[in-house]
N, C-alpha and C. Protein backbone atom coordinates (compact mmCIF):
# COMPACT_ATOMS: atom_id res chain seq x y z
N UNK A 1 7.13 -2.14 -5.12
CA UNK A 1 6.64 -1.83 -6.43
C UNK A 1 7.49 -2.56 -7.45
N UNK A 2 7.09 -3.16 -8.28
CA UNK A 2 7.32 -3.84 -9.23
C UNK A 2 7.93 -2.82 -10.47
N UNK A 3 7.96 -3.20 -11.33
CA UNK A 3 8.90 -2.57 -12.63
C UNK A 3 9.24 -3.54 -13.94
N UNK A 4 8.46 -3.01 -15.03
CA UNK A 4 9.55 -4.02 -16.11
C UNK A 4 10.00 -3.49 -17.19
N UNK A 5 10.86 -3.62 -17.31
CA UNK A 5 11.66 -2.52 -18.31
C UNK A 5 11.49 -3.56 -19.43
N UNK A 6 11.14 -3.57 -20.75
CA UNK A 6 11.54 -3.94 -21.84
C UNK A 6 12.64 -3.02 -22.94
N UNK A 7 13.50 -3.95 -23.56
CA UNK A 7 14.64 -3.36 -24.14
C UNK A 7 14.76 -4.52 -25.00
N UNK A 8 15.58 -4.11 -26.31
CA UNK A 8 15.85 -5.10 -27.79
C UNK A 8 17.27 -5.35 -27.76
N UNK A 9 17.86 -6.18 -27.47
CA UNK A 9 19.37 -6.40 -27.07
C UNK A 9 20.13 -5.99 -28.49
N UNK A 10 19.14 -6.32 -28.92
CA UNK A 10 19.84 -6.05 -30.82
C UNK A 10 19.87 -4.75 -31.28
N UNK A 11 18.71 -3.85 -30.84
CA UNK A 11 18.81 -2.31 -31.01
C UNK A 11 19.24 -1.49 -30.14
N UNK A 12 19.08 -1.75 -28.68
CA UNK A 12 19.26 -0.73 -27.80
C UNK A 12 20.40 -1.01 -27.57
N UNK A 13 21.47 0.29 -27.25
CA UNK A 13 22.39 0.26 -26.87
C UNK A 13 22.85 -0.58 -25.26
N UNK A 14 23.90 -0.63 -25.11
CA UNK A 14 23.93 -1.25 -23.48
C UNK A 14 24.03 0.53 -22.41
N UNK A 15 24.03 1.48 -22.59
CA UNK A 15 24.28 2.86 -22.31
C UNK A 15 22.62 2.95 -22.25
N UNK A 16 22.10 3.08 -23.21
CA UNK A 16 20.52 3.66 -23.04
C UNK A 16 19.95 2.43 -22.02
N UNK A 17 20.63 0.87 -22.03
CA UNK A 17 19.86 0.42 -21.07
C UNK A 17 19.93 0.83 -19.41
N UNK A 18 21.35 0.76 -19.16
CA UNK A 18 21.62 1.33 -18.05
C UNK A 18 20.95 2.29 -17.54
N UNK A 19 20.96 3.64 -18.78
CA UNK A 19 20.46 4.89 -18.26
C UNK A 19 18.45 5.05 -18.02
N UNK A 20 18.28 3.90 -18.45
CA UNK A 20 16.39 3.44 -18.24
C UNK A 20 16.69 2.37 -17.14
N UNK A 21 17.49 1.95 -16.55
CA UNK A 21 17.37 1.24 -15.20
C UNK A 21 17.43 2.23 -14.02
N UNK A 22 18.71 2.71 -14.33
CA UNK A 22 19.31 3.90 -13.30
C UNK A 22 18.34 4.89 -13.32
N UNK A 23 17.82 5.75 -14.21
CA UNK A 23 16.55 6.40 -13.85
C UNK A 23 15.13 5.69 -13.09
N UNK A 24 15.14 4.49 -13.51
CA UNK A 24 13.91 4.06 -12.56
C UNK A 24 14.22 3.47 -11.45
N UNK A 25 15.40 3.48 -11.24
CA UNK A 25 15.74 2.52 -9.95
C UNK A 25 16.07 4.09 -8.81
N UNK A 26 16.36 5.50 -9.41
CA UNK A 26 16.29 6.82 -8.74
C UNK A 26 15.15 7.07 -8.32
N UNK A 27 13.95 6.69 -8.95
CA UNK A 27 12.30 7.35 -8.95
C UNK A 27 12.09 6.35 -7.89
N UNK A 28 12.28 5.29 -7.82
CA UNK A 28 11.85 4.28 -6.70
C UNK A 28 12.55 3.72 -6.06
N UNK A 29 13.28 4.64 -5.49
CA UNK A 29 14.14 3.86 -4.66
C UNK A 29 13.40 3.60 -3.27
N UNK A 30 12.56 4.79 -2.54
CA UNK A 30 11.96 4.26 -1.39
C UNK A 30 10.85 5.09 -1.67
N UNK A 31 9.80 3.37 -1.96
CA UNK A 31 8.51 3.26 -1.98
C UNK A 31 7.48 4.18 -0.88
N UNK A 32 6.54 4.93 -1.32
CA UNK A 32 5.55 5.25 -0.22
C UNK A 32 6.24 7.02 -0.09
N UNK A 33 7.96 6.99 -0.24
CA UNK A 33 8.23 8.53 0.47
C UNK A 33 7.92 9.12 -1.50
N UNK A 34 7.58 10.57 -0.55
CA UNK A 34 7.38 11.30 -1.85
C UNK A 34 7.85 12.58 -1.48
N UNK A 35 8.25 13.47 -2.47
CA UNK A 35 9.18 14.53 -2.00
C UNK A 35 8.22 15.99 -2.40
N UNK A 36 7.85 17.04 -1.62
CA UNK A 36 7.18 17.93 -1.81
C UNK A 36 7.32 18.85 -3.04
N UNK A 37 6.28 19.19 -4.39
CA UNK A 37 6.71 19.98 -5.27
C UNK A 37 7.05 21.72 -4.85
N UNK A 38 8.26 22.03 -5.50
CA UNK A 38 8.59 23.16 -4.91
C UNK A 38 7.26 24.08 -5.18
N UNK A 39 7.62 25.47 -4.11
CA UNK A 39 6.88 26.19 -4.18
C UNK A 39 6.47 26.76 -5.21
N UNK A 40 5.23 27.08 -5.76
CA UNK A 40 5.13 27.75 -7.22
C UNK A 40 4.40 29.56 -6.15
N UNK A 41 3.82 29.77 -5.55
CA UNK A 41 2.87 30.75 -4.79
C UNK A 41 4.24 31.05 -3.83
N UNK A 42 5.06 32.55 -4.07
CA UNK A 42 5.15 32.86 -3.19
C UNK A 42 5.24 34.08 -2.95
N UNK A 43 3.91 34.75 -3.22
CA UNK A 43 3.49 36.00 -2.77
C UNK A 43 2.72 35.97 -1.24
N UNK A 44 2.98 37.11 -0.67
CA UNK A 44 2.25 37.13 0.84
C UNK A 44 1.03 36.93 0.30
N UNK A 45 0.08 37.04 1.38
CA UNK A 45 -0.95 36.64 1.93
C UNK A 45 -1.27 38.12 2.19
N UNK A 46 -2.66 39.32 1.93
CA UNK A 46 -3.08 39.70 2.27
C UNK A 46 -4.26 40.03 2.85
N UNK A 47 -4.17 40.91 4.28
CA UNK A 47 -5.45 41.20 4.77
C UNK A 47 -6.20 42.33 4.54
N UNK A 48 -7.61 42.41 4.87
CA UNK A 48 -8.41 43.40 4.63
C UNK A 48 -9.42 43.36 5.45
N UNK A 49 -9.47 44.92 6.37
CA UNK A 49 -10.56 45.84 7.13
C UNK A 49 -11.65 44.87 6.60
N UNK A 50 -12.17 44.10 7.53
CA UNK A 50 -13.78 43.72 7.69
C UNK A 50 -15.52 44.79 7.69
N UNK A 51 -14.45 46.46 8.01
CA UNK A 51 -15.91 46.70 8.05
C UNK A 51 -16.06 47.29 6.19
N UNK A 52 -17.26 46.92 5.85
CA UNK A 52 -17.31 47.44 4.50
C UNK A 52 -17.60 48.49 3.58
N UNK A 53 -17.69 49.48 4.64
CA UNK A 53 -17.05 50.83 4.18
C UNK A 53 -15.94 51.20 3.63
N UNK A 54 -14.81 50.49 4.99
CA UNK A 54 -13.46 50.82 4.10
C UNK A 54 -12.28 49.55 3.46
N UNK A 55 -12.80 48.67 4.01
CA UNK A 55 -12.00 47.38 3.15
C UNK A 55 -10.53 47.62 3.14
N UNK A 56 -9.37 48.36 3.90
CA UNK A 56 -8.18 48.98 3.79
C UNK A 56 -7.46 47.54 4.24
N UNK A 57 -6.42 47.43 3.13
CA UNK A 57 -5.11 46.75 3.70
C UNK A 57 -4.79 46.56 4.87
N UNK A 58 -4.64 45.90 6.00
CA UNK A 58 -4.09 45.95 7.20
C UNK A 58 -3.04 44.66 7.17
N UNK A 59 -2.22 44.95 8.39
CA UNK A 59 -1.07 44.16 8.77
C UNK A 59 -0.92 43.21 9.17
N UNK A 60 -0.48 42.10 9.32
CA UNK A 60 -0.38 40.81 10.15
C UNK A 60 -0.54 41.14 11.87
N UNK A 61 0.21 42.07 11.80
CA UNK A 61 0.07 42.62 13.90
C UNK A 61 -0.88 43.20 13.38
N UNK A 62 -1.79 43.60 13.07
CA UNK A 62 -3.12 44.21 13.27
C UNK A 62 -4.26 42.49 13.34
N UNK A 63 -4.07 42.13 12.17
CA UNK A 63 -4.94 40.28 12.42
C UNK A 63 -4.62 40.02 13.52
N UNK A 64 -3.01 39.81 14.06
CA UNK A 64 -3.32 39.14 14.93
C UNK A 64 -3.71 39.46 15.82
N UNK A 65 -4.23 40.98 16.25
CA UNK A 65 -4.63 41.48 17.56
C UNK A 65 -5.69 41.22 17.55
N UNK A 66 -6.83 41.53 16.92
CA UNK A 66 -7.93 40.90 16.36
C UNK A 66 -8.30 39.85 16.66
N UNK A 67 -7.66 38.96 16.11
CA UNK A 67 -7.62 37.06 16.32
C UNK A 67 -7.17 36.66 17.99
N UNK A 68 -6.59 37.38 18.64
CA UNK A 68 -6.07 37.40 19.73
C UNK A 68 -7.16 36.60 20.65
N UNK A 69 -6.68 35.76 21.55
CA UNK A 69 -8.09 35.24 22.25
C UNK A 69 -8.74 36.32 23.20
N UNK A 70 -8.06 37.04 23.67
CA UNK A 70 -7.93 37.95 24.35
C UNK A 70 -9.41 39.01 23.94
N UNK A 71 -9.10 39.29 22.61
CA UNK A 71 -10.08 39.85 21.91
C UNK A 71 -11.00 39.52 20.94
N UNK A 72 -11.06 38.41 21.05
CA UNK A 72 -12.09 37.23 20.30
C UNK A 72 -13.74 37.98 20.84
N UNK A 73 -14.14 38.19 22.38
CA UNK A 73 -15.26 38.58 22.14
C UNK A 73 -15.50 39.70 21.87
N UNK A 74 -14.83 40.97 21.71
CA UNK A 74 -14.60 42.06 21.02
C UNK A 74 -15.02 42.14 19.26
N UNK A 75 -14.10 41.37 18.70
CA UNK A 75 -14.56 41.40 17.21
C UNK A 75 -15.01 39.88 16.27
N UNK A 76 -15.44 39.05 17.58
CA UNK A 76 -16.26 37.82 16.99
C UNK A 76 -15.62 37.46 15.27
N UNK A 77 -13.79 37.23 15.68
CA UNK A 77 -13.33 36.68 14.67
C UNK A 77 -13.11 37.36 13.78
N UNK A 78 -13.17 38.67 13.42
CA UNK A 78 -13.59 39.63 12.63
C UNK A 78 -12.07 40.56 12.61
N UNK A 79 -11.49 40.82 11.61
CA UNK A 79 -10.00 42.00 11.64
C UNK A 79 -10.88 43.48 10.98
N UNK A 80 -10.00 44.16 11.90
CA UNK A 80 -10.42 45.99 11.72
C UNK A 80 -9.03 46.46 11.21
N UNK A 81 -9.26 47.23 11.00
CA UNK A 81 -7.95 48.35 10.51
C UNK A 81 -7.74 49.50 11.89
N UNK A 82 -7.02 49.50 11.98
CA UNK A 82 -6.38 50.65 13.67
C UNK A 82 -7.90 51.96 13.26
N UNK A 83 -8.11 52.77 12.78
CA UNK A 83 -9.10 53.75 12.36
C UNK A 83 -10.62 52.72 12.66
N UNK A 84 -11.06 51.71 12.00
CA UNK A 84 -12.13 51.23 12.31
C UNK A 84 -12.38 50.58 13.75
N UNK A 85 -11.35 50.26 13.94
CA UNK A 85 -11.12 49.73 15.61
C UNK A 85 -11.74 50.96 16.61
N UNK A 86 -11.09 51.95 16.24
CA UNK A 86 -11.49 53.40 17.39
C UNK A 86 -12.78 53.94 16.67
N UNK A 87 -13.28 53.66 15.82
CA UNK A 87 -14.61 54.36 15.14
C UNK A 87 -15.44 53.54 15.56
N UNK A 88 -15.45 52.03 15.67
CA UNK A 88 -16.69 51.10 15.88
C UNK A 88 -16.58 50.59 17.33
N UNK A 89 -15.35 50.76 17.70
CA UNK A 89 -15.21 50.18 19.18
C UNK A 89 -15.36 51.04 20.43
N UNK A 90 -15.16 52.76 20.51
CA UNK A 90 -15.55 53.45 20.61
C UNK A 90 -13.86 54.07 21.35
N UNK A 91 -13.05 53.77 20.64
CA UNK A 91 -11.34 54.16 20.54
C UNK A 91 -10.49 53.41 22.04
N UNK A 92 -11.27 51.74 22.39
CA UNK A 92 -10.83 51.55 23.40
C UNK A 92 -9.49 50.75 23.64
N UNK A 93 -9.17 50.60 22.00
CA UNK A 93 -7.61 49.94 21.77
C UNK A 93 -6.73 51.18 21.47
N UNK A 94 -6.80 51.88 21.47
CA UNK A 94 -5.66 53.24 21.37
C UNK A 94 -4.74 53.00 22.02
């Protein structure tokens, strides 16, 4: 990447030039890498009971039992809350 700094030898100080080289020669020093903006989001992530009666908060170990491959054809991708699990499933995760 290219760069051209213009500066007035007659007005600008030799300090402000430096400090407009040295800042652009920091921003580009290696082309192509770019550095991740910090996090602005860092509230959890919450879940919620699929059936829509009760829509209740549930837990990450509750998703993931759910999500589990194990139990993939059980709730076809779908998270329950421990109570809707034994009400719709007919209480066979207890």
């Amino acid at each position: 990447m290219k760069l051209t700094i213009t500066f007035d030898p007659k007005n600008d100080s030799k300090e402000s030039v430096i400090n407009q080289v040295s800042m652009n020669y920091q921003n580009n020093n290696t082309p192509g890498q770019q550095t991740l903006p910090p996090k602005t989001n860092t509230t959890e992530r919450k879940y919620y009971c699929n059936n829509p009666q009760c829509k209740k908060e549930i837990t990450k170990d509750v998703v993931a039992f759910c999500l589990h491959e194990d139990n993939a054809a059980r709730f076809k991708g779908k998270v329950y809350c421990r109570e809707c699990q034994d009400a719709l499933f007919g209480g066979e995760f207890s």
